[in-house]
C-alpha atoms as a PDB file:
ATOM      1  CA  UNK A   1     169.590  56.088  89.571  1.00  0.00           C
ATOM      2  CA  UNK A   2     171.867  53.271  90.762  1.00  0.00           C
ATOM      3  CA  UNK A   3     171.842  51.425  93.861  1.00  0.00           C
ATOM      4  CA  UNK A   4     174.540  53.179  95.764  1.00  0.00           C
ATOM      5  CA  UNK A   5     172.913  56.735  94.696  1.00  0.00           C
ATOM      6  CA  UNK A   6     168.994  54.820  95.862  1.00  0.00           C
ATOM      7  CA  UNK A   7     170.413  54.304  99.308  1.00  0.00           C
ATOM      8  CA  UNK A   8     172.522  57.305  99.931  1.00  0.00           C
ATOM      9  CA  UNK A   9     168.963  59.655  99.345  1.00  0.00           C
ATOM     10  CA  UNK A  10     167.043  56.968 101.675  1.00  0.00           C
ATOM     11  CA  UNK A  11     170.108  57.468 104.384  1.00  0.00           C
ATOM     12  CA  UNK A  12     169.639  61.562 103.627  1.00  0.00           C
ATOM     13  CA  UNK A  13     165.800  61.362 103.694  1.00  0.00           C
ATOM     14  CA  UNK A  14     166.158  59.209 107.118  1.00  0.00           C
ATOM     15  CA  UNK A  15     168.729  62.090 108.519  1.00  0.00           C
ATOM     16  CA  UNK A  16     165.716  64.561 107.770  1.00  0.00           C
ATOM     17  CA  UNK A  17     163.046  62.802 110.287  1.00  0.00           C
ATOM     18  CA  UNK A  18     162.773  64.342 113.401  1.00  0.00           C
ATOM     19  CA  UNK A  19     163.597  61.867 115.861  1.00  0.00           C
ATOM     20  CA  UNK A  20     161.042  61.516 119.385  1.00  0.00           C
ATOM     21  CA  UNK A  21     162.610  63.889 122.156  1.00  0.00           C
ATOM     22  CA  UNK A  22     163.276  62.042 125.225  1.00  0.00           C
ATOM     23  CA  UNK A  23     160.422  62.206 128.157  1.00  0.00           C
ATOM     24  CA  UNK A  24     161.174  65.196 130.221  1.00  0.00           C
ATOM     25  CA  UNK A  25     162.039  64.185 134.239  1.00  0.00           C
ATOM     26  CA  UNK A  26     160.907  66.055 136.858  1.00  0.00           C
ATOM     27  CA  UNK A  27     163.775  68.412 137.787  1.00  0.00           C
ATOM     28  CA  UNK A  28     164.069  70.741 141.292  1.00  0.00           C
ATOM     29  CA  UNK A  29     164.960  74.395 140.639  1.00  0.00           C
ATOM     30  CA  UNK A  30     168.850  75.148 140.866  1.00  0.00           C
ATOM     31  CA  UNK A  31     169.636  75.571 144.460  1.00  0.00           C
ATOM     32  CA  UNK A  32     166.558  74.566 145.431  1.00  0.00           C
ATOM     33  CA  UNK A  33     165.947  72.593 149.033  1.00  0.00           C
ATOM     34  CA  UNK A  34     162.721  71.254 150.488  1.00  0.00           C
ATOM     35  CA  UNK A  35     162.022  72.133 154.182  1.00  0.00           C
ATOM     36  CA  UNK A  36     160.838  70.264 157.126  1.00  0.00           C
ATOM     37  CA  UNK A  37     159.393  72.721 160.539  1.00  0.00           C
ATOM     38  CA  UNK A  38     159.347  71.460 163.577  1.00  0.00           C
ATOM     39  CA  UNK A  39     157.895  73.624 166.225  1.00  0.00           C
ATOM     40  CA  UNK A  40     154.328  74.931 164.871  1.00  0.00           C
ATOM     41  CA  UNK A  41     154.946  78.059 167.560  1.00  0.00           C
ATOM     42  CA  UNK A  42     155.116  81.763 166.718  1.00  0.00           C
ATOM     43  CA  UNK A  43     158.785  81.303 164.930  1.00  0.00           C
ATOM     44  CA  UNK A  44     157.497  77.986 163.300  1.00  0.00           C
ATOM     45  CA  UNK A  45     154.155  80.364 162.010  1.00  0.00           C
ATOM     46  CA  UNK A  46     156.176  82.903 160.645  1.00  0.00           C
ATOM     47  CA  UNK A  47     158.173  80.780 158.695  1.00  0.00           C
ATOM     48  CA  UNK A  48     155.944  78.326 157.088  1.00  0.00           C
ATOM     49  CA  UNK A  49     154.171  81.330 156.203  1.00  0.00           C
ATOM     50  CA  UNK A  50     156.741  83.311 154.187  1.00  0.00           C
ATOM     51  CA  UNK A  51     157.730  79.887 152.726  1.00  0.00           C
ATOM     52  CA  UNK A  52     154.181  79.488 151.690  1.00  0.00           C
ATOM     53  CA  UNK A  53     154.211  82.704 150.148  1.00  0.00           C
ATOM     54  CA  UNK A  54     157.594  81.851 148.134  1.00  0.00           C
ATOM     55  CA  UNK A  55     159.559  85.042 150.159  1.00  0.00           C
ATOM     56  CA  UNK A  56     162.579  82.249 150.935  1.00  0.00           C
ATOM     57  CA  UNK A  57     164.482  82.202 147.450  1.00  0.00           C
ATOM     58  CA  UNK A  58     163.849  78.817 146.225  1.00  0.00           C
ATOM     59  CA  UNK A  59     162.850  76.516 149.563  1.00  0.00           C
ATOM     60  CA  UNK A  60     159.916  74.619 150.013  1.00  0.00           C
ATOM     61  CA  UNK A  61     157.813  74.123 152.570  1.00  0.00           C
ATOM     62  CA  UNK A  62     157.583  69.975 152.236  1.00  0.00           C
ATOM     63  CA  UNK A  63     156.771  68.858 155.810  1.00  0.00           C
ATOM     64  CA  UNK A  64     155.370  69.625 159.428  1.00  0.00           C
ATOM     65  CA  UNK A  65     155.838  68.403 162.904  1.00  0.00           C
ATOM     66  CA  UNK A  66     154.394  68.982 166.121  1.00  0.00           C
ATOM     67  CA  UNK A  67     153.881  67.486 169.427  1.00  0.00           C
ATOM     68  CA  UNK A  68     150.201  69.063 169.382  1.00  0.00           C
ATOM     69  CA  UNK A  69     149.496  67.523 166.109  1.00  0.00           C
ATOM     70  CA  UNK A  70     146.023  69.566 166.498  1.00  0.00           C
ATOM     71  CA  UNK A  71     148.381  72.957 166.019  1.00  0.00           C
ATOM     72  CA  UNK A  72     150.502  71.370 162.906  1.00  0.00           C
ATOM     73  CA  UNK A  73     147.308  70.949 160.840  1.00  0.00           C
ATOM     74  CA  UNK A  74     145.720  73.606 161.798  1.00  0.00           C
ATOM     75  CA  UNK A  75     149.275  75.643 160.336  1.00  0.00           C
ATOM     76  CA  UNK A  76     149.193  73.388 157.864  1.00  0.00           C
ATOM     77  CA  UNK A  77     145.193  73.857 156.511  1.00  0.00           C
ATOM     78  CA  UNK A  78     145.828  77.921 156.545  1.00  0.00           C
ATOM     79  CA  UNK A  79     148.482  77.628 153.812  1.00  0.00           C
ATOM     80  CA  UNK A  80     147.761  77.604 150.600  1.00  0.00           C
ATOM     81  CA  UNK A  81     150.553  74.431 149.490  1.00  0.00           C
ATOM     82  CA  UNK A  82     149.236  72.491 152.323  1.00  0.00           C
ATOM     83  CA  UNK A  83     152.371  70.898 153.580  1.00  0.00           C
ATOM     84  CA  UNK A  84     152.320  67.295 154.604  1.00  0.00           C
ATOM     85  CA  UNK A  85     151.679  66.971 158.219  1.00  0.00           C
ATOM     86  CA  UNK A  86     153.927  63.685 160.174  1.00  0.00           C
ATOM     87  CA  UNK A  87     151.885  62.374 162.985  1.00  0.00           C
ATOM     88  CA  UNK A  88     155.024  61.223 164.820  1.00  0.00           C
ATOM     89  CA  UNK A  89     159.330  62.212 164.414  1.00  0.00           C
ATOM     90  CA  UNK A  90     159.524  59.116 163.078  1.00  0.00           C
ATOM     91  CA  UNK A  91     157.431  59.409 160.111  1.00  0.00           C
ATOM     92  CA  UNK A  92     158.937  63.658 159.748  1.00  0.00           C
ATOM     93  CA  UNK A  93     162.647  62.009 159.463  1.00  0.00           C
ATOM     94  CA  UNK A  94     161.772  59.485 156.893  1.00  0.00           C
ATOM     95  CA  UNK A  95     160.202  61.637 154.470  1.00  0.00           C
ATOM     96  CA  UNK A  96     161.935  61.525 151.093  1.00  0.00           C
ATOM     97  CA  UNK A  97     161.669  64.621 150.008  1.00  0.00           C
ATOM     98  CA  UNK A  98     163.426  66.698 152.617  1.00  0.00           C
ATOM     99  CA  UNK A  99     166.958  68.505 152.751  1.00  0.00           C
ATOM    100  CA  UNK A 100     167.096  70.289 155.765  1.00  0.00           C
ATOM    101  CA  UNK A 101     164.916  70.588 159.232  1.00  0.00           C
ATOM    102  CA  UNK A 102     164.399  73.799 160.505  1.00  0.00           C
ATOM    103  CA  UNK A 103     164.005  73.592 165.018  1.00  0.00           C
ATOM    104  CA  UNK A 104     161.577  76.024 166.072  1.00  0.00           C
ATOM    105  CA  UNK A 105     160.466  74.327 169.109  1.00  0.00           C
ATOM    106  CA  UNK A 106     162.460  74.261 172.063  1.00  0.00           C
ATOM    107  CA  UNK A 107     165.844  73.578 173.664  1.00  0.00           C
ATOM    108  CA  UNK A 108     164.709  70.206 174.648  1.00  0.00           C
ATOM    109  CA  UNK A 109     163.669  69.315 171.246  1.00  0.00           C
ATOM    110  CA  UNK A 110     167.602  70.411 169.664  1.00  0.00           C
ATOM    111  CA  UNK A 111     168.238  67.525 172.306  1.00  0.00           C
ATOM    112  CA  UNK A 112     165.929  65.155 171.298  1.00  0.00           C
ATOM    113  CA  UNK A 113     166.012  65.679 167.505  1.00  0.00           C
ATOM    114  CA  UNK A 114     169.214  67.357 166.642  1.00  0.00           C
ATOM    115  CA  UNK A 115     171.723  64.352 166.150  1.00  0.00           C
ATOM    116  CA  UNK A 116     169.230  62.224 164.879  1.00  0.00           C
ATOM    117  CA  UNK A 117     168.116  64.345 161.975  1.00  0.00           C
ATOM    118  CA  UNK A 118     172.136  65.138 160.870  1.00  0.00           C
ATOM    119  CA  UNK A 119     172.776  61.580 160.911  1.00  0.00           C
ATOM    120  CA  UNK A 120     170.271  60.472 158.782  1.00  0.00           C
ATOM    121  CA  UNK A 121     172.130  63.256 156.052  1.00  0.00           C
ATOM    122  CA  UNK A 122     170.227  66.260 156.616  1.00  0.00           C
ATOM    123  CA  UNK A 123     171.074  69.622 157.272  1.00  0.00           C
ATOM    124  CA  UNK A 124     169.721  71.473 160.703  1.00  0.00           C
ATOM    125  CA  UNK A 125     168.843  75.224 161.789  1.00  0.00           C
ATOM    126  CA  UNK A 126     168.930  75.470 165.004  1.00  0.00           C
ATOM    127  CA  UNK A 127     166.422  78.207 166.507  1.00  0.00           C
ATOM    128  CA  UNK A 128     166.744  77.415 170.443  1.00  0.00           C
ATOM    129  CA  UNK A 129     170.244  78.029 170.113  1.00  0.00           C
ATOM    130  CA  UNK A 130     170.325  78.011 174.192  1.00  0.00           C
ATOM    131  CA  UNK A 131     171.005  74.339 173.854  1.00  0.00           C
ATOM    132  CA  UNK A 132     174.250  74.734 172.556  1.00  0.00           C
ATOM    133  CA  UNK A 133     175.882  75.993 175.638  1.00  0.00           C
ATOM    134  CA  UNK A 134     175.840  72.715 176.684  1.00  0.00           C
ATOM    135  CA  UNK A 135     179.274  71.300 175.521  1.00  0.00           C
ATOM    136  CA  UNK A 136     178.677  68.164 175.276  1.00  0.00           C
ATOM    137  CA  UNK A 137     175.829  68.459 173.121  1.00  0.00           C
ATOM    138  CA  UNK A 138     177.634  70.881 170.970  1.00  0.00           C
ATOM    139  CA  UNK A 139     180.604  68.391 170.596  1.00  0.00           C
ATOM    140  CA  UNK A 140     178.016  66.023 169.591  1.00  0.00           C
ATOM    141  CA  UNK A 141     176.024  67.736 166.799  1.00  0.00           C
ATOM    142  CA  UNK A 142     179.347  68.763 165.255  1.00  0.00           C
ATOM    143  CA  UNK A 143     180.326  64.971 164.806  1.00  0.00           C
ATOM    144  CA  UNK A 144     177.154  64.302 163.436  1.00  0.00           C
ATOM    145  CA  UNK A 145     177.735  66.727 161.303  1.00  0.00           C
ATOM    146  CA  UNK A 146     180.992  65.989 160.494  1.00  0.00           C
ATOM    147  CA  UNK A 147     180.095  62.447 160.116  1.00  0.00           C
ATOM    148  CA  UNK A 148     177.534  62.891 157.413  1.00  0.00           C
ATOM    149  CA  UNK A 149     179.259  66.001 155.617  1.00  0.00           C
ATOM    150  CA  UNK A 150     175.732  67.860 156.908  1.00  0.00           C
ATOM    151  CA  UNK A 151     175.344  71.779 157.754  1.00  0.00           C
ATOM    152  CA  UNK A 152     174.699  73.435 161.025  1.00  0.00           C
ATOM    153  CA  UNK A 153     173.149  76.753 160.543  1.00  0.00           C
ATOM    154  CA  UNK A 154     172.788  79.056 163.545  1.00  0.00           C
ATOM    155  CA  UNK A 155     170.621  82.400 162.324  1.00  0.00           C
ATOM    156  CA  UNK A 156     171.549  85.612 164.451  1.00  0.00           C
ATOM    157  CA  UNK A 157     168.154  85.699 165.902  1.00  0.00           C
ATOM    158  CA  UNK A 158     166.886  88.843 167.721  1.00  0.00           C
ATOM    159  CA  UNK A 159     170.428  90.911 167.565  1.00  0.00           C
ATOM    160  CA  UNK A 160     172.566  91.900 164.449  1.00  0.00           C
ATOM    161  CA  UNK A 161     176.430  92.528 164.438  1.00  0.00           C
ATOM    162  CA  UNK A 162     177.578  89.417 164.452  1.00  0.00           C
ATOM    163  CA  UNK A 163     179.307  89.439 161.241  1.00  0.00           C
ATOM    164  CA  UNK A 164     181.111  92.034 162.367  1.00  0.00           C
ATOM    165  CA  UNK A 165     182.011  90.173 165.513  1.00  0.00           C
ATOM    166  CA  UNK A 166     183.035  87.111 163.461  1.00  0.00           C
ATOM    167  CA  UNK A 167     185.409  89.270 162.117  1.00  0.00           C
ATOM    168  CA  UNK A 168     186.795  91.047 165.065  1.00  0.00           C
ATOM    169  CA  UNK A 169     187.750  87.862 166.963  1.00  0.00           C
ATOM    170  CA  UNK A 170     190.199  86.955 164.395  1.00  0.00           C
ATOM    171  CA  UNK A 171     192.179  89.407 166.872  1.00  0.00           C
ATOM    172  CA  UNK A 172     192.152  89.289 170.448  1.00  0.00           C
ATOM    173  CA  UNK A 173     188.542  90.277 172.108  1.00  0.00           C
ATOM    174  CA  UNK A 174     188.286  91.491 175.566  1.00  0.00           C
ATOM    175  CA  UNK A 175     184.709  91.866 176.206  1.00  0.00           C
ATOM    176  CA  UNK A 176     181.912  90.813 175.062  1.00  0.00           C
ATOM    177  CA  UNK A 177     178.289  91.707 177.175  1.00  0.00           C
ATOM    178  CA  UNK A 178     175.125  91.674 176.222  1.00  0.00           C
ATOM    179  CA  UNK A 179     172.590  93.579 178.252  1.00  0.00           C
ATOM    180  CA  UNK A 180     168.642  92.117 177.659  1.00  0.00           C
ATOM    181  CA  UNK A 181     165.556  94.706 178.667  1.00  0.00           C
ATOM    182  CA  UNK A 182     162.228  93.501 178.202  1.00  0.00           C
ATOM    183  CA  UNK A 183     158.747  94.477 179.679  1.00  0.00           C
ATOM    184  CA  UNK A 184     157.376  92.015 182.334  1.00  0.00           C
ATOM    185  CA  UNK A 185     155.100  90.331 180.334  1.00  0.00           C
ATOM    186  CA  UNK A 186     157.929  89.022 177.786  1.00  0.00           C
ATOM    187  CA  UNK A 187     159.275  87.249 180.694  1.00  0.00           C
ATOM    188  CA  UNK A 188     156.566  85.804 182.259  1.00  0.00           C
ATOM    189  CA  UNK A 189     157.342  82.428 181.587  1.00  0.00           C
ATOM    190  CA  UNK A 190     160.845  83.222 183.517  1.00  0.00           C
ATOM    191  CA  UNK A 191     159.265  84.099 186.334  1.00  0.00           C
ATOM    192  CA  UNK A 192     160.001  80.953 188.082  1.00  0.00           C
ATOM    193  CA  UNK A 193     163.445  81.731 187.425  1.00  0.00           C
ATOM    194  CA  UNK A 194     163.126  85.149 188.387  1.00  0.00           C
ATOM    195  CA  UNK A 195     161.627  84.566 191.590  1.00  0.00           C
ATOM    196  CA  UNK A 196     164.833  81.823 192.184  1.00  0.00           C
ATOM    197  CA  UNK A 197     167.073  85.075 192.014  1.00  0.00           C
ATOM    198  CA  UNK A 198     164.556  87.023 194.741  1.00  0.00           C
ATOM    199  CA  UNK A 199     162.681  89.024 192.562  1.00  0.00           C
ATOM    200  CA  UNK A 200     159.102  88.958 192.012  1.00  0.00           C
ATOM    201  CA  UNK A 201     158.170  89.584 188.238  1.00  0.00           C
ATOM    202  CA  UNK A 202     154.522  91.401 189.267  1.00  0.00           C
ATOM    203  CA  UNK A 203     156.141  93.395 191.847  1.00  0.00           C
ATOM    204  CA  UNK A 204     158.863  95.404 189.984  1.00  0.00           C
ATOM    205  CA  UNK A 205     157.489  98.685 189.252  1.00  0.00           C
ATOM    206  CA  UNK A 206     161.199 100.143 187.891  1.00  0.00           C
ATOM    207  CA  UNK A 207     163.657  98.846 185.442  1.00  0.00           C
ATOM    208  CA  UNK A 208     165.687  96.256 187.455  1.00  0.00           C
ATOM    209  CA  UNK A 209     168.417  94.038 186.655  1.00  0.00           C
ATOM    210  CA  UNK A 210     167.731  90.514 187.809  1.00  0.00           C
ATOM    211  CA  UNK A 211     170.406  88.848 187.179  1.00  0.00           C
ATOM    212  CA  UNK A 212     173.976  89.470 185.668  1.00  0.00           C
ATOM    213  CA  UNK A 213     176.632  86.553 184.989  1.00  0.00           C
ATOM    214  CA  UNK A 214     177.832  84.447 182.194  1.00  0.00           C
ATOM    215  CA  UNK A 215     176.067  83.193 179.056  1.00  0.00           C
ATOM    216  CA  UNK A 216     175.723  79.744 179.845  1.00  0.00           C
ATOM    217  CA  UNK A 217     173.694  80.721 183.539  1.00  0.00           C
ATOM    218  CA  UNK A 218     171.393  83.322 181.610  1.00  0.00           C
ATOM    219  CA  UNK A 219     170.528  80.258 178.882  1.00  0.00           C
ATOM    220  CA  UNK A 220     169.984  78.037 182.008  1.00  0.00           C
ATOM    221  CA  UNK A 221     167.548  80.439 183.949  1.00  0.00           C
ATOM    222  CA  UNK A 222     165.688  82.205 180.888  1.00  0.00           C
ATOM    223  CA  UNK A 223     165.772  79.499 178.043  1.00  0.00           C
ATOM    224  CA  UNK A 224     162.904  81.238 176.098  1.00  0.00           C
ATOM    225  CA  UNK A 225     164.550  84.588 175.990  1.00  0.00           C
ATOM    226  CA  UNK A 226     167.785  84.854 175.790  1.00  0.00           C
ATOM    227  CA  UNK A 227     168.654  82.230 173.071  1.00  0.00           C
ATOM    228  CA  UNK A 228     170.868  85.670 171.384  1.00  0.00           C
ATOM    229  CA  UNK A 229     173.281  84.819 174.374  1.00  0.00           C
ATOM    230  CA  UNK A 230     173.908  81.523 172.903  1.00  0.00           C
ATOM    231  CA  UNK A 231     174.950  83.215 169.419  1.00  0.00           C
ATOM    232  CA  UNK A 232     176.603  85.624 170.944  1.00  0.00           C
ATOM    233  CA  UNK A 233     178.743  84.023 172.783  1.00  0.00           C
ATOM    234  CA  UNK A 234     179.178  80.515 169.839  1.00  0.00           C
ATOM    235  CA  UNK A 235     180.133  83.507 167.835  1.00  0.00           C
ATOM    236  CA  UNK A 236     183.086  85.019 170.154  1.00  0.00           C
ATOM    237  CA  UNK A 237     184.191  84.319 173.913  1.00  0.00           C
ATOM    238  CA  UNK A 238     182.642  81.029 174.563  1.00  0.00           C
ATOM    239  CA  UNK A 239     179.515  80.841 176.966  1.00  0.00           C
ATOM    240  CA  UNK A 240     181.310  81.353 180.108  1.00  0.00           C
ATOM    241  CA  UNK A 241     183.569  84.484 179.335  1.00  0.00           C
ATOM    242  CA  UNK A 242     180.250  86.136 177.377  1.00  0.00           C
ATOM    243  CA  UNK A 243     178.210  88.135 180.237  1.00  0.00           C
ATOM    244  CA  UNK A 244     174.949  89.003 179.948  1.00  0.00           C
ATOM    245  CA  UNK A 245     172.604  91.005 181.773  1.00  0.00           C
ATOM    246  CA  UNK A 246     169.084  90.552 181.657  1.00  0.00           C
ATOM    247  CA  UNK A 247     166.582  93.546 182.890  1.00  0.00           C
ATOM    248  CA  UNK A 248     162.597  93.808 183.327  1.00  0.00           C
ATOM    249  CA  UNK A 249     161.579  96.888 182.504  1.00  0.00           C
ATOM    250  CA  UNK A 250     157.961  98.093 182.763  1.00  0.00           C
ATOM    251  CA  UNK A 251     158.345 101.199 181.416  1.00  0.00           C
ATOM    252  CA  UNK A 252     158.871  99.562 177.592  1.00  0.00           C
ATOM    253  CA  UNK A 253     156.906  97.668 175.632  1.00  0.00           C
ATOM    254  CA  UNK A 254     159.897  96.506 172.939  1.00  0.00           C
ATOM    255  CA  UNK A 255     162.685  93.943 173.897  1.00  0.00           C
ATOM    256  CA  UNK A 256     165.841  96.129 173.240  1.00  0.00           C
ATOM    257  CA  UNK A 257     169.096  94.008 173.192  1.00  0.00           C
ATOM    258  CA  UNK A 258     172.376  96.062 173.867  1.00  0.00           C
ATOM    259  CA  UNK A 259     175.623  94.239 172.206  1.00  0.00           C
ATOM    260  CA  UNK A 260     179.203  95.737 173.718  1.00  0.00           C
ATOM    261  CA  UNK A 261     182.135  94.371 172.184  1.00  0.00           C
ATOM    262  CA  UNK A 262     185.878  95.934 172.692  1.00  0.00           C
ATOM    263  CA  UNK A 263     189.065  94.085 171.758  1.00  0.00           C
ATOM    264  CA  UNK A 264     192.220  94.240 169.376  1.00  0.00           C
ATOM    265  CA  UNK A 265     190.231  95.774 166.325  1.00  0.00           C
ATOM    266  CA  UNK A 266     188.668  98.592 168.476  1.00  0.00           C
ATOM    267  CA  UNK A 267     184.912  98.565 169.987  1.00  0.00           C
ATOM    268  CA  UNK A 268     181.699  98.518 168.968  1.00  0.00           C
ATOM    269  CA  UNK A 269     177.813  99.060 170.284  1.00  0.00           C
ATOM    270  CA  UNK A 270     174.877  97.586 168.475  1.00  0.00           C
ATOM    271  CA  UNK A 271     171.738  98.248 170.194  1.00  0.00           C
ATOM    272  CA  UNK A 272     168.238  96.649 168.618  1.00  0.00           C
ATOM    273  CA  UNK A 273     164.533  97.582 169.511  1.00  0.00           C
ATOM    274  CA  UNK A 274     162.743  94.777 168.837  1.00  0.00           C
ATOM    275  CA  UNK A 275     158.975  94.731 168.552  1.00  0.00           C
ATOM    276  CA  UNK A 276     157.499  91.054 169.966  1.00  0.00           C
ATOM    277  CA  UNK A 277     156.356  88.631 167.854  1.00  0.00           C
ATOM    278  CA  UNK A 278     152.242  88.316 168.219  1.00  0.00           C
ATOM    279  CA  UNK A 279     151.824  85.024 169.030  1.00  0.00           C
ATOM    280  CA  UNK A 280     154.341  85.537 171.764  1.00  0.00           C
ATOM    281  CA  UNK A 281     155.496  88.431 173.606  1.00  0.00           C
ATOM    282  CA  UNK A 282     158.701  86.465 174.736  1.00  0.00           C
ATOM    283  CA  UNK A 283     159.973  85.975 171.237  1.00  0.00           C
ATOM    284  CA  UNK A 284     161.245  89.060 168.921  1.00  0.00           C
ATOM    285  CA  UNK A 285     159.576  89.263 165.355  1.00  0.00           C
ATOM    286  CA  UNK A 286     163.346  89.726 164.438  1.00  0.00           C
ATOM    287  CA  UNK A 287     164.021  86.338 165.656  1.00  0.00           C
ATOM    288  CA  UNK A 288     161.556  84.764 162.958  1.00  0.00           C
ATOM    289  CA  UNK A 289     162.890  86.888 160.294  1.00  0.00           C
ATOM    290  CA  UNK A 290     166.150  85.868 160.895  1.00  0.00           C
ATOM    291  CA  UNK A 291     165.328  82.360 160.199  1.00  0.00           C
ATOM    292  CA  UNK A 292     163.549  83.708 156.907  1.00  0.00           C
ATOM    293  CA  UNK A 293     167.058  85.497 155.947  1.00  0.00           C
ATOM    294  CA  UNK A 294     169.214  82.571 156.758  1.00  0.00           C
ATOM    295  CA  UNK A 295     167.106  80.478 154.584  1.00  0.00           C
ATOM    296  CA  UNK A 296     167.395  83.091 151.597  1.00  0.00           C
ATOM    297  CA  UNK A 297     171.003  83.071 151.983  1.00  0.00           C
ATOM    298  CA  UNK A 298     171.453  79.617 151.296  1.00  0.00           C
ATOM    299  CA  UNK A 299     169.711  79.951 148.395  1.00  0.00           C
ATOM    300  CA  UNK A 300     170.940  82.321 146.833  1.00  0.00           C
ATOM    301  CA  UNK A 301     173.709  83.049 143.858  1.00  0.00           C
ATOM    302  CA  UNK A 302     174.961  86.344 145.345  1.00  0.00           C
ATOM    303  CA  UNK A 303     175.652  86.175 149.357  1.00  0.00           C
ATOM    304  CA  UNK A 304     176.416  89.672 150.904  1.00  0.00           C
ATOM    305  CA  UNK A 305     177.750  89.758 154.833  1.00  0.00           C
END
């Protein structure tokens, strides 16, 4: 064999030898995003829990925040992932591994929190949508937002038609009302409010409207339970041309919200009877589960509505 036919067999032989695959890296899921909660209430609960139990697409439960820190691990020690739990918002915002914060706390905390967490580059749902009837802070978010090329997402909360209101208003809208009936005891942390409008909560024995004006007075007076005004009104009118009604009803034991919409495309009436969530009788389970679905939606392939 010569030389040239030696070293074209060792260059053949050499072709032959598997060669070491590369080290595999760590990859997330396609779509995937890693969630931060903060709020460890009954909306907070319900979420971490059907992101524990891997009902939300392909999100992760990564982190947890409370002001009662005691409530955070508790939520935390019942789930079977054990999320991390941040002693302070300082040490929630600069974990690594997060995409977007989910508020499930209060009004106060969207002003506290919101801007911060956008501008930092992560995306926020926004649960105590009540906030947002304050321009200014509205204004601000969206340049956070803007600034960072971040996502606001808004879920529909306790009411549905809103796609189908998004739609309508692409045409004139004339009216927009929604009417809010719920059993004393879902508004008992209004009551304060209530009695400011010369009602006593204990004493009404008959379904009574107790107050009736525009969006951004019902978020005012009953920030715990009527956040849907809020939506309704980001989603169409604007909070001042949005009314709302808000009733206690002792004869009920569900929150029913009434949606009324007439304009350019025709009308429509949506009407939900929502059961209260059990850790609080001011909050509809449908609110939680809305969060849940909004979640989904982002990560999924197919989107529908």
């Amino acid at each position: 064999m010569g030389r040239g036919e030696r070293k074209s067999e060792e260059r053949l032989e050499a072709s032959n030898i598997p060669l070491p695959l590369p080290m595999s890296k760590p990859m997330h899921k396609p779509n995937s995003i890693s969630i931060g909660i903060i709020g460890c209430g009954a909306i907070g609960e319900t979420l971490a829990r059907a992101l524990d139990e891997g009902l939300v697409g392909n999100a992760v439960l990564t982190i947890l925040f409370d002001r009662n820190i005691a409530k955070a691990k508790a939520l935390a020690e019942s789930l079977e992932k054990r999320p991390f739990v941040a002693s302070s918002f300082e040490e929630f915002l600069g974990h690594e591994a997060l995409d977007l914060v989910v508020e499930a706390a209060s009004q106060q905390a969207v002003r506290d929190y919101g801007i911060r967490i956008l501008e930092v580059g992560k995306d926020l749902m926004i649960m105590s949508v009540g906030a947002l009837v304050d321009q200014g802070l509205f204004q601000a978010l969206k340049v956070a937002a803007e600034g960072k090329g971040r996502k606001i997402y808004i879920p529909s909360g306790a009411i549905g038609g809103l796609d189908a209101l998004k739609a309508a208003v692409l045409r004139r809208i004339d009216e927009v009302t929604l009417t809010v009936r719920k059993p004393p005891a879902a508004l008992r942390d209004a009551s304060h409010s209530i009695k400011s409008l010369g009602f006593e909560l204990e004493s009404i024995k008959t379904p009574t409207i107790v107050f009736e004006g525009p969006a951004s007075e019902a978020c005012r007076l009953f920030p715990s339970n009527v956040n849907v005004a809020a939506a309704l009104s980001l989603a169409s009118l604007g909070t001042e041309r949005t009314k709302v009604r808000v009733m206690v009803d002792p004869s009920i034991k569900e929150n029913v919200h009434k949606i009324f919409v007439k304009g350019e495309f025709g009308e429509f009436l949506f009407e939900a009877h929502n059961v209260p969530s059990p850790k609080k009788a001011s909050t509809s389970y449908l609110a939680a589960l809305s969060a849940i679905a909004t979640l989904k939606k982002i990560t999924e392939t197919i989107i529908i509505g």
